[in-house]
C-alpha atoms as a PDB file:
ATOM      1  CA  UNK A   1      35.751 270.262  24.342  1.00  0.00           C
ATOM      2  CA  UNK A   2      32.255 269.464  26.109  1.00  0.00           C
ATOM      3  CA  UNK A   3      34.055 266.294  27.226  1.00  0.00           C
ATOM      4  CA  UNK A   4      36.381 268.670  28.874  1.00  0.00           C
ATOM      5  CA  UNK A   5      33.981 271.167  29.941  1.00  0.00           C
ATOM      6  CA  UNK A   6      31.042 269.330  31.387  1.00  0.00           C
ATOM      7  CA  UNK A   7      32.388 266.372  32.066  1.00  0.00           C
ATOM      8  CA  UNK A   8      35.587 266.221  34.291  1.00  0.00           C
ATOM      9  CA  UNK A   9      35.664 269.757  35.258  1.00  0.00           C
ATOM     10  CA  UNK A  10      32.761 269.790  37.224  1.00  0.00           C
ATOM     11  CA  UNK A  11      34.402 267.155  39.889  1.00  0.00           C
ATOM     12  CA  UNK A  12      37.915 268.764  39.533  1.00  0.00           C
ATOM     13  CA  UNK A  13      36.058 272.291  40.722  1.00  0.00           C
ATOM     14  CA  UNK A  14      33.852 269.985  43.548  1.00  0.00           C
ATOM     15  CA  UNK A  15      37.748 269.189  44.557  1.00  0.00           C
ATOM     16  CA  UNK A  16      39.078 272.555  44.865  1.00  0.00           C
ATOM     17  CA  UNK A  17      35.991 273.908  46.626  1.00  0.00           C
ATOM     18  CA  UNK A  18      35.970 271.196  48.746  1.00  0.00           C
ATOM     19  CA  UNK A  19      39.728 271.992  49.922  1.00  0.00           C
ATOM     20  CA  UNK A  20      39.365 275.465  50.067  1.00  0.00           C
ATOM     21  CA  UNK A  21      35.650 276.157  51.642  1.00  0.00           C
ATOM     22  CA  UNK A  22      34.803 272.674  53.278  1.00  0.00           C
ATOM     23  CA  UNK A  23      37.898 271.218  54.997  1.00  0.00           C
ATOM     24  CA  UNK A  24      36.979 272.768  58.333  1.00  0.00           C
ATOM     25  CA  UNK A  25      33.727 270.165  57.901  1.00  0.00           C
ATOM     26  CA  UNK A  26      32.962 267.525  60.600  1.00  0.00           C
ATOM     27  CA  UNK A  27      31.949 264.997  56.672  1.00  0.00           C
ATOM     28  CA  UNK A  28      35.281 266.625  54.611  1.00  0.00           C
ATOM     29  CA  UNK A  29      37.413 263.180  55.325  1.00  0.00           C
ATOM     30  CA  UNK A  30      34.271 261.390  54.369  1.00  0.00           C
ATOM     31  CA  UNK A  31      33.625 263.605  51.387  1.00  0.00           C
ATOM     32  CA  UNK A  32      36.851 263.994  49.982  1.00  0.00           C
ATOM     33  CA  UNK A  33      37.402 260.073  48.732  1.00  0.00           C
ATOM     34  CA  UNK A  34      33.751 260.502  47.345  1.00  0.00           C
ATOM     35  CA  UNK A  35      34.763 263.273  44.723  1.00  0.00           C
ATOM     36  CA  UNK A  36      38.405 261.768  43.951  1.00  0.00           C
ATOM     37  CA  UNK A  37      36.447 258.674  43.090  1.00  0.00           C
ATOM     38  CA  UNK A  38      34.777 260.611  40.547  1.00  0.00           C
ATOM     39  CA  UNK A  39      37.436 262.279  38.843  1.00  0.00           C
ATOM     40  CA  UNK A  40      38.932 258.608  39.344  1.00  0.00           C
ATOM     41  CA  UNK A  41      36.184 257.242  37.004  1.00  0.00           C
ATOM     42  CA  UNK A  42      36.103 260.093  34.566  1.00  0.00           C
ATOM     43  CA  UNK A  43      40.364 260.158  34.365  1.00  0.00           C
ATOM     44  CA  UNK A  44      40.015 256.608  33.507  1.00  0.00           C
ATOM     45  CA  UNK A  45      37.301 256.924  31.292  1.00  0.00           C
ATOM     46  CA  UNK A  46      39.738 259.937  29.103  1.00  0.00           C
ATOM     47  CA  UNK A  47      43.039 257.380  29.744  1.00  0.00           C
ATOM     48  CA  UNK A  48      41.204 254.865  27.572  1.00  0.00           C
ATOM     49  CA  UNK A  49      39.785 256.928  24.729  1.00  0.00           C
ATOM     50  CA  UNK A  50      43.269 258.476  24.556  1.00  0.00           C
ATOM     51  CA  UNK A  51      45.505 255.122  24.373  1.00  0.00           C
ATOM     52  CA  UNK A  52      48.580 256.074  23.427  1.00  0.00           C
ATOM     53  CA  UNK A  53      47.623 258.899  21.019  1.00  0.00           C
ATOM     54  CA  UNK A  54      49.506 261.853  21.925  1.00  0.00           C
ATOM     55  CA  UNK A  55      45.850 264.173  21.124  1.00  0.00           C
ATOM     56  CA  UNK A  56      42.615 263.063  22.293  1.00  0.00           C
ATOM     57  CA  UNK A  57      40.657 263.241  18.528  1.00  0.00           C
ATOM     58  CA  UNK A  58      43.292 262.654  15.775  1.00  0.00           C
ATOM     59  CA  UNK A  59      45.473 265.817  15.267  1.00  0.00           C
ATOM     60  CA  UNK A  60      46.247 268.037  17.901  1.00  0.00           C
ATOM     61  CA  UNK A  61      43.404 270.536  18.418  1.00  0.00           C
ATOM     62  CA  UNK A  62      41.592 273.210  21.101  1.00  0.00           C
ATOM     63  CA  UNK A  63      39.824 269.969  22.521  1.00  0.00           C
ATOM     64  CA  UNK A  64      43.439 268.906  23.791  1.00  0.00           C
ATOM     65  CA  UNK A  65      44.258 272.852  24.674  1.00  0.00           C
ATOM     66  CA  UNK A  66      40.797 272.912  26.575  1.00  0.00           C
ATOM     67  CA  UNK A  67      41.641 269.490  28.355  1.00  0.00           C
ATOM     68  CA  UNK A  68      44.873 270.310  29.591  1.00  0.00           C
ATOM     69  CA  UNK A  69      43.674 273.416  31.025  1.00  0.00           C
ATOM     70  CA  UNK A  70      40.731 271.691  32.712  1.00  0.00           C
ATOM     71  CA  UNK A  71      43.603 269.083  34.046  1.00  0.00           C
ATOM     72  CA  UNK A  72      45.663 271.445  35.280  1.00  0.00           C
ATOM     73  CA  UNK A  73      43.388 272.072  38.101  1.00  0.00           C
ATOM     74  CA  UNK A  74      45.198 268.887  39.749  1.00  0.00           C
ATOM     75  CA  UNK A  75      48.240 270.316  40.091  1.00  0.00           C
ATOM     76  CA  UNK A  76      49.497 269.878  43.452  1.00  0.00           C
ATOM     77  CA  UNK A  77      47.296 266.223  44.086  1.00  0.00           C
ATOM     78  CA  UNK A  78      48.154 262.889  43.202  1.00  0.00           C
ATOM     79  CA  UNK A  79      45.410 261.915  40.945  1.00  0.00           C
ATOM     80  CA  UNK A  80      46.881 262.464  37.934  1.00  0.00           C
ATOM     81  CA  UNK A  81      50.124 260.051  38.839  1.00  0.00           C
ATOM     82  CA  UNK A  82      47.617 256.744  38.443  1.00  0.00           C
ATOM     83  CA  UNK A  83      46.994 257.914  34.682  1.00  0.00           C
ATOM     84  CA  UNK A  84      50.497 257.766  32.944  1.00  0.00           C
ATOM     85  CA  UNK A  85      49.051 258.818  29.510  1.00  0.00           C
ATOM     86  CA  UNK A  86      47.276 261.742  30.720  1.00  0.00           C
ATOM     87  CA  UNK A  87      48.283 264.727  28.822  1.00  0.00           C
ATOM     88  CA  UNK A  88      50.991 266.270  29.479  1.00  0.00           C
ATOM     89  CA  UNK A  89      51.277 269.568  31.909  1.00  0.00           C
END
């Protein structure tokens, strides 16, 4: 859950407010690859400690409920495409 929480939320939300307050920026193209990079290396990071478990810590639990909820910030990008065992939406 703190995995979840306070560590790939925080880019996910630098994404969104990125798109929604900042793309009228002279830096937002610059920018933008900056913070996919880091949900990059944090998506990665949950693709390997997941594997191919179907729940991130054993049984399913409110860590995987929290996760997916975090995730599903992504909707409507890419990102999650380039992690196949991401949980699913």
């Amino acid at each position: 859950m703190f995995a979840a929480l306070s560590t790939l939320e925080p880019p996910i939300v630098d994404l969104g407010i990125a798109a929604l307050l900042e793309r009228d920026k002279t830096w937002y193209e610059q920018r933008l690859p900056i913070v996919e990079d880091r949900i990059r290396d944090r998506l990665g990071r949950l693709s390997a400690r997941l594997g191919d478990a179907d729940c991130l810590d054993g049984a399913f639990s409110a860590g995987d409920l929290l996760m997916v909820t975090v995730l599903r910030r992504l909707n409507g990008s890419d990102i999650l495409h380039d992690y196949p065992n991401s949980p699913p939406m």
